[in-house]
Protein backbone atom coordinates (compact mmCIF):
# COMPACT_ATOMS: atom_id res chain seq x y z
CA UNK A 1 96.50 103.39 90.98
CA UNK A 2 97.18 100.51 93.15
CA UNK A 3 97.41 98.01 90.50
CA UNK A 4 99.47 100.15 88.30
CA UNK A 5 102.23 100.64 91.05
CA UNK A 6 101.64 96.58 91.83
CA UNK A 7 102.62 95.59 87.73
CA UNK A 8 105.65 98.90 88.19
CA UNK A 9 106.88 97.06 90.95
CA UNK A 10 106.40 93.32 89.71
CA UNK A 11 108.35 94.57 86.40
CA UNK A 12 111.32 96.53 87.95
CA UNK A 13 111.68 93.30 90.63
CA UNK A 14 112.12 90.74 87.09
CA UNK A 15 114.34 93.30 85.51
CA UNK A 16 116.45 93.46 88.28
CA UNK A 17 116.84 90.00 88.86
CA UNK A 18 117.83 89.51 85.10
CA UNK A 19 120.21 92.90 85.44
CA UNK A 20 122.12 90.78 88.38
CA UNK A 21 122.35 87.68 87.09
CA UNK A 22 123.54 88.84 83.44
CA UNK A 23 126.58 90.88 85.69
CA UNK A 24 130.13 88.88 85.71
CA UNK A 25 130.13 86.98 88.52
CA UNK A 26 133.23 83.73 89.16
CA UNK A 27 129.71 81.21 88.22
CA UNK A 28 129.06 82.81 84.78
CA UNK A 29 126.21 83.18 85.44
CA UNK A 30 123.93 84.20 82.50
CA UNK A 31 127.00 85.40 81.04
CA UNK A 32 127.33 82.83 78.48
CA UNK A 33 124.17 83.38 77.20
CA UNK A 34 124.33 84.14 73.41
CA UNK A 35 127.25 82.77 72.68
CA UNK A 36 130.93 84.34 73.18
CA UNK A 37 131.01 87.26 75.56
CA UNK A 38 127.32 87.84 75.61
CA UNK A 39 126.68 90.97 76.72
CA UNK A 40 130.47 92.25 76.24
CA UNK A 41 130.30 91.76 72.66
CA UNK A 42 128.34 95.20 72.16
CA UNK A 43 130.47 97.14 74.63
CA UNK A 44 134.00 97.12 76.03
CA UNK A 45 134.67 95.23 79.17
CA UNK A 46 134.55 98.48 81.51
CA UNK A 47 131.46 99.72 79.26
CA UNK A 48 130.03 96.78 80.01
CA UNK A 49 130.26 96.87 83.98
CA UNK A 50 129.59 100.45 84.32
CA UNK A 51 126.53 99.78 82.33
CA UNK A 52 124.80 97.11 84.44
CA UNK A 53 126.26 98.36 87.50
CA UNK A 54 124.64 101.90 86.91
CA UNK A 55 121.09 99.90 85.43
CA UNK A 56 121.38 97.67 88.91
CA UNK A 57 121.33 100.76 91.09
CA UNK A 58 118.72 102.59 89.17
CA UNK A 59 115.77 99.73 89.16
CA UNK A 60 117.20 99.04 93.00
CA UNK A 61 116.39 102.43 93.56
CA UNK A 62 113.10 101.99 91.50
CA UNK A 63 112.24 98.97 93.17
CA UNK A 64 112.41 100.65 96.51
CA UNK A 65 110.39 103.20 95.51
CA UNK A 66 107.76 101.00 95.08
CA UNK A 67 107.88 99.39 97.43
CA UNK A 68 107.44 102.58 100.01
CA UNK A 69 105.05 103.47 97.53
CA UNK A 70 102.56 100.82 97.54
CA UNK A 71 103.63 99.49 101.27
CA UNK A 72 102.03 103.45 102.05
CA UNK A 73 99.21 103.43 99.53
CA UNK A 74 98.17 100.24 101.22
CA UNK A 75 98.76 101.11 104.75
CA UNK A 76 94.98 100.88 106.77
CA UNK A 77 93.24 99.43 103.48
CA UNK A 78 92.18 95.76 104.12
CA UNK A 79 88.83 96.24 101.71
CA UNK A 80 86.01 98.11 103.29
CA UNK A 81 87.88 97.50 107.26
CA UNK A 82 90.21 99.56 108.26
CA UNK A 83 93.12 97.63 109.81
CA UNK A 84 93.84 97.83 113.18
CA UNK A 85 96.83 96.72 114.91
CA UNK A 86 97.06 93.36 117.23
CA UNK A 87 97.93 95.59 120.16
CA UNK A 88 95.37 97.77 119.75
CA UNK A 89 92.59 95.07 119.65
CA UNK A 90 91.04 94.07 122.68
CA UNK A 91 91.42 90.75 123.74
CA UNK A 92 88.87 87.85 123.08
CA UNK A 93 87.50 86.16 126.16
CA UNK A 94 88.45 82.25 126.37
CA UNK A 95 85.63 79.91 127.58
CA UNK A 96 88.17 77.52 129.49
CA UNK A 97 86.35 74.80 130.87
CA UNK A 98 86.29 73.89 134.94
CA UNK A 99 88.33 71.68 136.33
CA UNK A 100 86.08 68.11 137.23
CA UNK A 101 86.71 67.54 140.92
CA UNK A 102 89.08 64.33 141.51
CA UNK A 103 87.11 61.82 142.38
CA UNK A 104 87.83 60.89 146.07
CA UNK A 105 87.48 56.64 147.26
CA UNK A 106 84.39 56.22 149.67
CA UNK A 107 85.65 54.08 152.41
């Protein structure tokens, strides 16, 4: 289960990446790719934008499904020990050394 949600999530995070950079932006972007219009050379302008803008916010929504998803499937699983939290530890004892004595002159 865990490593299927890990590739879901890994996928939907590169897809959305791509989604946003092949969006209009004032840099181009990706937006030259394939020559002309790119991606506006199948749709209209507006059918264009309401497309990626409407594929943006669904893997964005995807994306942060998975990640609630596996950030709770994980939650106390660190292998065989279950994960406690830094507060709730108790706290190591530190060998400090002594202090030497100063050394005092003889007269």
């Amino acid at each position: 289960m865990s490593t299927f949600l890990l590739v879901l999530h890994l996928l939907v995070a590169i897809f959305l990446v791509a989604l946003i950079l092949l969006q209009r932006s004032s840099g181009g972007a990706l937006d030259g790719l394939g020559g002309g219009n790119s991606a506006s050379s199948f749709l209209t302008a507006r059918g264009t934008g309401n497309f990626l803008t409407k594929a943006t916010a669904t893997l964005a929504t995807l994306f942060f499904i998975t990640s609630i998803a596996l950030s709770l499937y994980y939650k106390g699983h660190t292998g065989n020990v279950v994960a406690k939290s830094i507060l709730e530890q108790a706290p190591v004892e530190q060998n400090v050394p002594a202090i030497p004595a100063v050394p005092t002159a003889e007269q």
